[in-house]
Protein backbone atom coordinates (compact mmCIF):
# COMPACT_ATOMS: atom_id res chain seq x y z
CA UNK A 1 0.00 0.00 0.00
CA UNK A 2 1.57 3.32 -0.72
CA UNK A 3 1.63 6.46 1.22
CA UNK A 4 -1.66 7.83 -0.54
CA UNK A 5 -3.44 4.99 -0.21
CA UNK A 6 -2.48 5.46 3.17
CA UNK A 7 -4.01 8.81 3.41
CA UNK A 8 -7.04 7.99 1.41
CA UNK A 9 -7.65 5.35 4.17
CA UNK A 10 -6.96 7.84 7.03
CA UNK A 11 -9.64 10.64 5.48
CA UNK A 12 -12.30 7.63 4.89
CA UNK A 13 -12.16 6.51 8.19
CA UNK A 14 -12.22 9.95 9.67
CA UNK A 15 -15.62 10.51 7.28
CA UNK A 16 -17.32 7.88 9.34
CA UNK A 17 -16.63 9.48 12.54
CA UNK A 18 -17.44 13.23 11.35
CA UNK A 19 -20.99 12.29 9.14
CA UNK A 20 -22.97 11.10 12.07
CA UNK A 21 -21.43 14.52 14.02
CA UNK A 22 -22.49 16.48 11.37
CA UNK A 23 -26.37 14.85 11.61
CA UNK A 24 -29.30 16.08 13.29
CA UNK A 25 -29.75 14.46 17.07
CA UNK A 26 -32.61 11.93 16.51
CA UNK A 27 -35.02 12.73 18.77
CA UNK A 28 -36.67 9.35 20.29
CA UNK A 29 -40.31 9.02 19.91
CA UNK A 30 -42.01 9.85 23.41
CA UNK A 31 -43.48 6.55 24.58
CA UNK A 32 -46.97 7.47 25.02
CA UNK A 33 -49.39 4.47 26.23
CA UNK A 34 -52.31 6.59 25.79
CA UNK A 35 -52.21 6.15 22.44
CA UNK A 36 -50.92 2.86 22.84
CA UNK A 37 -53.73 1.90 25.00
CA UNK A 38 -56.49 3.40 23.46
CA UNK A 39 -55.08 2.07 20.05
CA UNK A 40 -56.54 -1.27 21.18
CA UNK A 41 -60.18 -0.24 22.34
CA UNK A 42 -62.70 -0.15 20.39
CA UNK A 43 -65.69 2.63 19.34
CA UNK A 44 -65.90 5.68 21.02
CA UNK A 45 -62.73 4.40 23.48
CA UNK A 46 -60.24 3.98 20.50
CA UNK A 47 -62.21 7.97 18.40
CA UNK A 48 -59.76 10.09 20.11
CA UNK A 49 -56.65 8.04 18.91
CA UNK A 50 -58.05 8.50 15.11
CA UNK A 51 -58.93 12.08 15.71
CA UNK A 52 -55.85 12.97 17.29
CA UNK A 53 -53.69 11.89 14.52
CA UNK A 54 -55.03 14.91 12.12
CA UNK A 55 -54.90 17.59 15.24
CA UNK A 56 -53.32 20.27 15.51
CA UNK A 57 -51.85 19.89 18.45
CA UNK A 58 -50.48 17.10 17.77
CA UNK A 59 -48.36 18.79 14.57
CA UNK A 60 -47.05 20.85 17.02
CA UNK A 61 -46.22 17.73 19.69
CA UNK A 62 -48.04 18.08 22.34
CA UNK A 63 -49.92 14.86 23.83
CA UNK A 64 -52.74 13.58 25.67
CA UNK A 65 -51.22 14.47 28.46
CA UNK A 66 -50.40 18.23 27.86
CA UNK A 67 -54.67 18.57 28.28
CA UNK A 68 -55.75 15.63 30.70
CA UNK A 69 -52.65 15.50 32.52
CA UNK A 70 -51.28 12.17 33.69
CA UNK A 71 -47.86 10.16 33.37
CA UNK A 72 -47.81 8.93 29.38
CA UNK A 73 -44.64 6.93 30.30
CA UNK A 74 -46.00 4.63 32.60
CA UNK A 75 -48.08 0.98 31.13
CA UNK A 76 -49.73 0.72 34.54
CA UNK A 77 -52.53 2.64 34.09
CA UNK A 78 -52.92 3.32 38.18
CA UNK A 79 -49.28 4.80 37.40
CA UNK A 80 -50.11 6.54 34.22
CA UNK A 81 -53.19 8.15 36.18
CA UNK A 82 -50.95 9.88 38.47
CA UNK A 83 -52.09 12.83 40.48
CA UNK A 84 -51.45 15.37 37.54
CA UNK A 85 -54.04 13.43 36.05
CA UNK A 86 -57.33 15.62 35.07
CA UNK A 87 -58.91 12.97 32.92
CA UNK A 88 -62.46 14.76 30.73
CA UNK A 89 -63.50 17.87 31.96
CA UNK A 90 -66.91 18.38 32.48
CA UNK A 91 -68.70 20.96 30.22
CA UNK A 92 -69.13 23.77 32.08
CA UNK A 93 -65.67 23.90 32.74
CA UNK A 94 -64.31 23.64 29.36
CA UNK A 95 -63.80 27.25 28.24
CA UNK A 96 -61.17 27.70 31.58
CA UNK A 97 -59.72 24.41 30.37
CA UNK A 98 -58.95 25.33 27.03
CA UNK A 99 -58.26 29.15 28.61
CA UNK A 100 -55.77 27.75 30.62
CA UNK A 101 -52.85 28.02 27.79
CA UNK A 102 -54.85 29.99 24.90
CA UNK A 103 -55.08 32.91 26.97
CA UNK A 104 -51.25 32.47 28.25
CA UNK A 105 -49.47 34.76 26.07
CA UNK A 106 -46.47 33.43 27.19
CA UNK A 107 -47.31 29.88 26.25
CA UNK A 108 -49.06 30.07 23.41
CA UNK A 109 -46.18 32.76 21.68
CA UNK A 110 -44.16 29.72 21.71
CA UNK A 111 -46.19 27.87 19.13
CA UNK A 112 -47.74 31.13 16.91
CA UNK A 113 -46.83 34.67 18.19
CA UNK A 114 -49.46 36.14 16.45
CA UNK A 115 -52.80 34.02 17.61
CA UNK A 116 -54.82 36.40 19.94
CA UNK A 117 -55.54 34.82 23.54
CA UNK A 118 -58.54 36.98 24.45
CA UNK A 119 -60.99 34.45 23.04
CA UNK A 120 -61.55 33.28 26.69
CA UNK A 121 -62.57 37.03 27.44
CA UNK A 122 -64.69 37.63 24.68
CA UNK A 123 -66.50 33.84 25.07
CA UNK A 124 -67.79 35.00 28.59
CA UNK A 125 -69.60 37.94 26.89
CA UNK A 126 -70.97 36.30 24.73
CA UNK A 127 -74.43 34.91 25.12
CA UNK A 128 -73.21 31.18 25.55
CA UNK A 129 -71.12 32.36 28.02
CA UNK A 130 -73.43 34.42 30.00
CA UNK A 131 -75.86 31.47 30.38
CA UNK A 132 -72.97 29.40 31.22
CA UNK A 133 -72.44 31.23 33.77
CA UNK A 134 -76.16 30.60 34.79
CA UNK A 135 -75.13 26.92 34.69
CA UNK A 136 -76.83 26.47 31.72
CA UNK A 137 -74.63 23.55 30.17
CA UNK A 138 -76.53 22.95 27.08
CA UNK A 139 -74.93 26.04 25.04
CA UNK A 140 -71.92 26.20 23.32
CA UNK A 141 -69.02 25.88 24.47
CA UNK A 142 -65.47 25.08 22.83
CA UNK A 143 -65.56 21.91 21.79
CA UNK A 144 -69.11 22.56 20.30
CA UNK A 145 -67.46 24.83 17.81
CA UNK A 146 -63.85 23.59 17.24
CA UNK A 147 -64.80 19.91 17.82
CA UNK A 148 -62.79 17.74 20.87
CA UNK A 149 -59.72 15.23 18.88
CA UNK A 150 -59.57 16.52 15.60
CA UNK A 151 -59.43 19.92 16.04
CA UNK A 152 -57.87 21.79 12.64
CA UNK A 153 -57.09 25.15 12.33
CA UNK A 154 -59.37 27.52 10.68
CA UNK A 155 -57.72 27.84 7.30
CA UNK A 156 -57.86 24.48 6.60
CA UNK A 157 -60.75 22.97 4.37
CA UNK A 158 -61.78 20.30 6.81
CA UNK A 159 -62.00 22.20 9.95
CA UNK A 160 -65.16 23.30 11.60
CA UNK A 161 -64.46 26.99 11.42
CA UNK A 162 -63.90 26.98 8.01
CA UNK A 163 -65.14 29.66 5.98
CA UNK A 164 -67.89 27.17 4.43
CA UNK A 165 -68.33 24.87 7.13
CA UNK A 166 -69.02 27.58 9.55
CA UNK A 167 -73.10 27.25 9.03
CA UNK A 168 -73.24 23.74 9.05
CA UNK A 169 -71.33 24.09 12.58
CA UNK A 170 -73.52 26.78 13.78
CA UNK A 171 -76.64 24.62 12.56
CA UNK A 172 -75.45 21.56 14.78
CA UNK A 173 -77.36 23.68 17.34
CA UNK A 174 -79.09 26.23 15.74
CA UNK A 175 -81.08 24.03 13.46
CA UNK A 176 -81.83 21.28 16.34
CA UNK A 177 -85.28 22.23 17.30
CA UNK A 178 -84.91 20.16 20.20
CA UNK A 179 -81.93 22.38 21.88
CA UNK A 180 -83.42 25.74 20.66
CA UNK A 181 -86.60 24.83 21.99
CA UNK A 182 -86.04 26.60 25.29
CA UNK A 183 -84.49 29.44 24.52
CA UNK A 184 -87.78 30.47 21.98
CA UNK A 185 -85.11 30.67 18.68
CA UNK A 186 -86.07 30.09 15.34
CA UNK A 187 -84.28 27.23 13.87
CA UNK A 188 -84.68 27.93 9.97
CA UNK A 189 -81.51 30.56 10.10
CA UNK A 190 -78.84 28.02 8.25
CA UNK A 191 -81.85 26.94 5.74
CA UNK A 192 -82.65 30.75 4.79
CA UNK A 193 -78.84 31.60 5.07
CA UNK A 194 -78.60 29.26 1.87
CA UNK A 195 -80.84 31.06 0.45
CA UNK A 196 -78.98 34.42 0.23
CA UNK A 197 -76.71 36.05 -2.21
CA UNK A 198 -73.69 35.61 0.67
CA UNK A 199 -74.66 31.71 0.77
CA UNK A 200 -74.40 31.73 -3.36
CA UNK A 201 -71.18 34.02 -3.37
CA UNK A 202 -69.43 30.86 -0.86
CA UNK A 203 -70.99 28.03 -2.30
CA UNK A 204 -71.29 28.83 -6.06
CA UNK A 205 -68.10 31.29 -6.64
CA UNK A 206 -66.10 29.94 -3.58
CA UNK A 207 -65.66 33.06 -2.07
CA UNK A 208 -64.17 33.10 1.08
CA UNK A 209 -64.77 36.10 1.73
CA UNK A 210 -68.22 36.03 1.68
CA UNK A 211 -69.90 36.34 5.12
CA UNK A 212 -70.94 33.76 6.93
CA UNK A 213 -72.52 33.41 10.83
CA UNK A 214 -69.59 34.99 12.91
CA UNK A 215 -68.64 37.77 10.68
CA UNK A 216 -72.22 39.45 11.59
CA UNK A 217 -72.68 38.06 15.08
CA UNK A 218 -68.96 37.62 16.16
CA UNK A 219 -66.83 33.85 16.90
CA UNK A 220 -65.81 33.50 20.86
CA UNK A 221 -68.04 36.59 21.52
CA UNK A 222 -71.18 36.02 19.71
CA UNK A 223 -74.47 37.58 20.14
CA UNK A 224 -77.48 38.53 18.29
CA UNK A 225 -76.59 42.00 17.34
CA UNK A 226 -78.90 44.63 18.56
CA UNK A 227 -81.19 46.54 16.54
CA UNK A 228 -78.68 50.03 16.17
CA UNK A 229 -75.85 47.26 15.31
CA UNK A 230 -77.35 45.84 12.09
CA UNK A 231 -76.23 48.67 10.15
CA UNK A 232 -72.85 48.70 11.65
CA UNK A 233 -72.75 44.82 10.89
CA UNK A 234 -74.11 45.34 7.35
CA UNK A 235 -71.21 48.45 7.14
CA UNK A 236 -67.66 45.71 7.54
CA UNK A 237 -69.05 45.47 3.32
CA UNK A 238 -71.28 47.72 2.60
CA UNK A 239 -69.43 51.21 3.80
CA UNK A 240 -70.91 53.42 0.81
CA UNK A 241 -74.40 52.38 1.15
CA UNK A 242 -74.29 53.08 4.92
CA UNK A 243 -72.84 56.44 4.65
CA UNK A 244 -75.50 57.16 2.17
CA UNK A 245 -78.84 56.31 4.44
CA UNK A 246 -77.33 58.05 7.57
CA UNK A 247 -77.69 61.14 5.51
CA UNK A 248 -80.96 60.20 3.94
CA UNK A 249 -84.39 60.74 5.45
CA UNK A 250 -84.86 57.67 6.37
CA UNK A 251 -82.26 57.50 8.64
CA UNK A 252 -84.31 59.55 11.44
CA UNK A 253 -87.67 57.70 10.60
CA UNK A 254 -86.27 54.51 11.51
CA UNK A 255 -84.66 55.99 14.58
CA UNK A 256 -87.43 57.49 15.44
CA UNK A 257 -89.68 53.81 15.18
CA UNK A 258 -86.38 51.02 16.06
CA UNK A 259 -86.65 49.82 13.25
CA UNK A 260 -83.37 48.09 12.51
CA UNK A 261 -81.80 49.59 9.02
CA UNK A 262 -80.69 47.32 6.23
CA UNK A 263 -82.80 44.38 7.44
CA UNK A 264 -86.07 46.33 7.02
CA UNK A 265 -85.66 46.43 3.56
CA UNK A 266 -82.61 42.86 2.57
CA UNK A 267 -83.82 41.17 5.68
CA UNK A 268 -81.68 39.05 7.67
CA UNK A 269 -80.76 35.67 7.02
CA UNK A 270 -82.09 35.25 3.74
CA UNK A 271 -80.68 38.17 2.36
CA UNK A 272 -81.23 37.85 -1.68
CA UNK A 273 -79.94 40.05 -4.85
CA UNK A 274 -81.03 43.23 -4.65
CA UNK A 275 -82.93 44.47 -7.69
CA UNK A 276 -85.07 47.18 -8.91
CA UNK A 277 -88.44 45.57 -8.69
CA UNK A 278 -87.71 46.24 -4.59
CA UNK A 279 -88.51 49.99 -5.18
CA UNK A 280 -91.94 51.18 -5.29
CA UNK A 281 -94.60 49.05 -7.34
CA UNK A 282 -92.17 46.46 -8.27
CA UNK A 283 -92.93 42.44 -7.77
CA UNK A 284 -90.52 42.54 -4.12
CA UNK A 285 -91.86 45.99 -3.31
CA UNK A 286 -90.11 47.02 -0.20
CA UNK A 287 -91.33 50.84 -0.20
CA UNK A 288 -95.51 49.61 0.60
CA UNK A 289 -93.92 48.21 3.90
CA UNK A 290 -94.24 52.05 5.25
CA UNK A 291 -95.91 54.35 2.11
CA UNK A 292 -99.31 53.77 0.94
CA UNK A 293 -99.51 53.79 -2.93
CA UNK A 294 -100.12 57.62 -4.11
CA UNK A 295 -98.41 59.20 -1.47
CA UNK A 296 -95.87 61.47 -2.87
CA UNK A 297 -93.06 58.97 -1.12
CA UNK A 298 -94.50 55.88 -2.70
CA UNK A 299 -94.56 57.66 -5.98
CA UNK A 300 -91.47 59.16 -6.08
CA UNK A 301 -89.97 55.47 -5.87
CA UNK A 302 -92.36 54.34 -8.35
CA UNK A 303 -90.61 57.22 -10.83
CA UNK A 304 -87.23 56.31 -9.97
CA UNK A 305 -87.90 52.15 -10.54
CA UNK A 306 -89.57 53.00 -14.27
CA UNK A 307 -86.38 54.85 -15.04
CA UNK A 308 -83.94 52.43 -13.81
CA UNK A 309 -86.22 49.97 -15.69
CA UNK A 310 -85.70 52.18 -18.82
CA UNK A 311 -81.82 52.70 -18.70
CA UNK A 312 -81.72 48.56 -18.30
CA UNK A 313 -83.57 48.60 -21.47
CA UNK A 314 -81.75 50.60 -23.14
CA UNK A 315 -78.55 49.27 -22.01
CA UNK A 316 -79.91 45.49 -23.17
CA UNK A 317 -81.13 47.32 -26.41
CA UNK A 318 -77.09 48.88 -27.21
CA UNK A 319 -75.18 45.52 -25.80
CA UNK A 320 -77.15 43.76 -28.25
CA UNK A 321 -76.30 45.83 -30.96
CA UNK A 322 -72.52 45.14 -30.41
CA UNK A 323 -73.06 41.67 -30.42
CA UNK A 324 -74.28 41.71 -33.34
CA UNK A 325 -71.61 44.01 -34.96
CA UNK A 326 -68.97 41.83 -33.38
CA UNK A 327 -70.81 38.25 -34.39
CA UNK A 328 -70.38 40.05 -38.27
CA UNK A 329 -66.62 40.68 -37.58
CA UNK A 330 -66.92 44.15 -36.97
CA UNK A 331 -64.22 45.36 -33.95
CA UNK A 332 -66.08 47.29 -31.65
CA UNK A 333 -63.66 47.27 -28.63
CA UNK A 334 -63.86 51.24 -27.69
CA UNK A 335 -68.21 50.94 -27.80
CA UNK A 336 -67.72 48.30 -25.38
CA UNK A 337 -65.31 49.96 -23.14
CA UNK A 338 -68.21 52.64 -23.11
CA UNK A 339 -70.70 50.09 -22.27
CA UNK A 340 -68.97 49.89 -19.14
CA UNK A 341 -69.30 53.16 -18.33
CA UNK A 342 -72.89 53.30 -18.31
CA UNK A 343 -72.90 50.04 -16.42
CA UNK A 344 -70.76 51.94 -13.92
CA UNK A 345 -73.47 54.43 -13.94
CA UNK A 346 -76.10 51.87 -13.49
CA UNK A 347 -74.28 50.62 -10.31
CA UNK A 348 -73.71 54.14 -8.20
CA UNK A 349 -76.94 55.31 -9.13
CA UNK A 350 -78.23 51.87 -7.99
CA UNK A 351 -76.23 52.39 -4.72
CA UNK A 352 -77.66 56.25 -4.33
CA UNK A 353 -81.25 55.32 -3.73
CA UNK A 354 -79.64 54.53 -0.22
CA UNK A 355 -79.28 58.05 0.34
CA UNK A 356 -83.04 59.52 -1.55
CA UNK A 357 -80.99 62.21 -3.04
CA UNK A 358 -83.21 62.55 -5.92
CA UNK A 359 -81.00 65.56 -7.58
CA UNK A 360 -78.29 63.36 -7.56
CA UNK A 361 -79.76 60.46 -8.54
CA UNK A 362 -81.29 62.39 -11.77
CA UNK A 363 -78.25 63.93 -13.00
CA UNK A 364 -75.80 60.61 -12.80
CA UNK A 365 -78.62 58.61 -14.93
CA UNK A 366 -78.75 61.35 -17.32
CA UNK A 367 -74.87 60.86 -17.38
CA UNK A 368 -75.45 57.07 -17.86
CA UNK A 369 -78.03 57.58 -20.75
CA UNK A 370 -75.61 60.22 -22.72
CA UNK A 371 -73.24 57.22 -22.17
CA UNK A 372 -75.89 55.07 -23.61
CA UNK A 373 -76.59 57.01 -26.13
CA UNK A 374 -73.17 57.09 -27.59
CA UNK A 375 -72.78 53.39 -27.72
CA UNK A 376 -76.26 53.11 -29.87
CA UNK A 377 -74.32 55.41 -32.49
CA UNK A 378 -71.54 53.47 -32.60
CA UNK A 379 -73.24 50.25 -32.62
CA UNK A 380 -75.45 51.33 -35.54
CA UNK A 381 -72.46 52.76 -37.24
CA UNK A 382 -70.42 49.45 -36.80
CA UNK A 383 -73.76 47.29 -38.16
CA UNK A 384 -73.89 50.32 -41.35
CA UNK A 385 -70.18 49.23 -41.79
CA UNK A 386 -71.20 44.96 -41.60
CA UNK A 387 -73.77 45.66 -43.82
CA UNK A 388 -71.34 47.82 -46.46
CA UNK A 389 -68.99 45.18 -46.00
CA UNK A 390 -71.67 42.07 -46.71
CA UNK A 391 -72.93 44.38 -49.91
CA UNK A 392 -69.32 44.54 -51.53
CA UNK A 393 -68.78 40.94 -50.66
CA UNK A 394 -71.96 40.20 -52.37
CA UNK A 395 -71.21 42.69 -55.57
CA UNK A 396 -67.19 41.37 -55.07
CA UNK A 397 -68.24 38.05 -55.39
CA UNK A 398 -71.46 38.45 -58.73
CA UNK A 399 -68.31 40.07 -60.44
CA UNK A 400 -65.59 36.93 -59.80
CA UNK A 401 -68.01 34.70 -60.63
CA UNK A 402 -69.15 36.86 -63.82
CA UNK A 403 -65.26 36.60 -64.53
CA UNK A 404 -65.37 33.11 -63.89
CA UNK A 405 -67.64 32.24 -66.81
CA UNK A 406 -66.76 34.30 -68.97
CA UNK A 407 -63.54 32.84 -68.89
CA UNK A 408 -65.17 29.07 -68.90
CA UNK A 409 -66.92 29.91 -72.50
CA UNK A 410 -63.81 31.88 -73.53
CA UNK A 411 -61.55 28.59 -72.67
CA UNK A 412 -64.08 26.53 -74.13
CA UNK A 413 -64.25 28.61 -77.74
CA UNK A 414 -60.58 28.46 -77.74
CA UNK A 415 -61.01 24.39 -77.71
CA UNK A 416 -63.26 24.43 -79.55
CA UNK A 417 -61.38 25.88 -82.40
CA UNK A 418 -57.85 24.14 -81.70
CA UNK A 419 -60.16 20.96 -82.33
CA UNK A 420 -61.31 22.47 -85.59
């Protein structure tokens, strides 16, 4: 063996002692025999070893043991049930068992420094925790919500408190006619809720940002909101149409009678599309809730609905004159760049009946119909120009085809006489 066989040796060798240095420590797997016990049950004895695999508590390693205490270490279970053992709480004392490290700052920061920890503080002013604190065990508590083994984090798909599982988890108790029962509450909240344009904006579009039961009546702190809180509910979206009724008439009538805002006219629950057969005389007249027909109020609505009906028509009337311009290969890109201008139109002035400001009101539509008005020329003028264009194909194409024979019987008198 030569000397750098020698050395190659030497370095291999030293390899083997440096590689498993230059590893990560192995951690051993924590024996843990209540998984091991519970493993072996069956039914609702072996459901929180299942669960627990796909919690998130677990993905962040804590155990059985980190809730109901105990020695996870021990087989004997009179050792493993030592005397840190808490075992299941019982149900009025769950929110202070789950409190107990997600309102520790100082605990929970080690796992995600930016969860809050005041949900404890908000559930006890919330209705289920006020009548919790009556000893009324039957409302919600954390587990009804979250569920108990296979708790997942909001922002996943599968969890409870997911965007579009939230009403399904509400309706566990809300649509139960049995536990609503004494408490007086309607149970048909998740079935109108599906209903609404919010319910078709989550389901149909999968918009998660669509609301759903807590972003109007709040998660850990949920109540019914009062009747001056609708509007400030209805406002999180709807800021411009808000602003606009505080400064409208209405605004002290309703005062004036409690009468809660936005649901008076979009109701709760079942909120649906707005349209303009709400205003005065329309099929979902809203306005004959508080003016009689012929009262200056109840016409005045009735004027603005046939005009809103009569820019739609005309704004139908013009789109469907591009369509056809662009169906006979006429570009009519800038007359539909227009179109959305008057659609624009159509939207604010939609959103101003809010505010009643008739003056207003007036003088954008008339904007929207000079709008209109423009796209009508230029969708006539680009149908003049398919119609020029289709009467020189036709004349472009007699000629050719005049050309055509006369070139046939020329061809043919020219055989004709090479045969002769």
């Amino acid at each position: 063996m030569t000397v750098r066989d020698l050395k190659k040796c030497r370095f291999a060798l030293a390899l083997t002692w440096l590689i498993p240095l230059a590893l990560p420590a192995q951690t051993p797997a924590r024996k843990d025999s209540c998984i091991e016990c519970h493993g072996q049950l069956e039914a609702e004895l072996k459901a929180p070893v299942d669960g627990f695999a796909a919690d998130v508590h677990k993905q962040f390693g804590l155990s059985c043991a980190d809730c109901h205490g105990g020695n996870p270490a021990q087989d004997d279970i009179t050792l493993a049930k030592d005397k840190t053992f808490r075992g299941t709480p019982e149900r009025a004392r769950i929110p202070e068992f789950c409190g107990s490290c997600h309102s520790d700052s100082g605990y929970m920061r080690r796992y995600n420094p930016n969860i809050r920890v005041d949900q404890l503080e908000l559930y006890w002013t919330s209705r289920h925790g006020e009548l919790l604190k009556k000893k009324d065990t039957a409302v919600a508590v954390c587990t009804s919500c979250h569920g108990v083994h296979g708790i997942q984090t909001a922002n996943f798909p599968k969890s409870m408190t997911f965007p579009w599982n939230i009403p399904e988890t509400c309706g566990r108790c809300h649509a139960n006619p049995e536990i609503m029962k004494p408490y007086g509450i309607p149970v048909d909240q998740v079935a109108q809720y599906k209903q609404s344009v919010h319910a078709a904006a989550l389901y149909d579009k999968k918009d998660l940002s669509a609301p759903v039961c807590n972003d109007c009546h709040g998660n850990h702190g949920a109540a019914p909101p009062e009747v001056k809180a609708v509007a400030f509910v209805c406002r999180q979206c709807h800021p411009s149409a808000g602003d606009l009724f505080s400064a409208s008439p209405h605004k002290a009538a309703f005062d004036g009678l409690g009468v809660s805002e936005c649901e008076a006219c979009h109701g709760n629950h079942k909120i649906l599309m707005p349209s303009d057969e709400m205003l005065a005389g329309g099929q979902s007249d809203v306005c004959v809730q508080c003016h009689d027909s012929g009262t200056g109020p109840f016409d005045a609505g009735l004027d603005m609905r046939r005009r809103l009906q009569a820019f739609v028509a005309a704004y139908a009337h013009d789109e469907g004159l591009l369509d056809q311009a662009e169906n006979k290969g006429v570009e009519a890109s800038e007359a539909r760049f227009r179109l959305q201008e008057a659609n624009t139109a159509l939207i604010e002035v939609r959103n101003l009946t809010h505010g009643l400001t008739f003056p207003t009101i007036e003088a954008r539509l008339a904007d929207g119909v000079k709008v209109l008005d423009d796209v009508r020329a230029r969708g006539e003028a680009a149908l003049r120009e398919a119609r020029f264009r289709m009467t020189g194909l036709v004349v472009a194409t007699f000629f050719i085809l005049l050309l055509a024979l006369a070139l046939y019987f020329k061809i043919r008198d020219l055989q004709r006489n090479a045969n002769s």
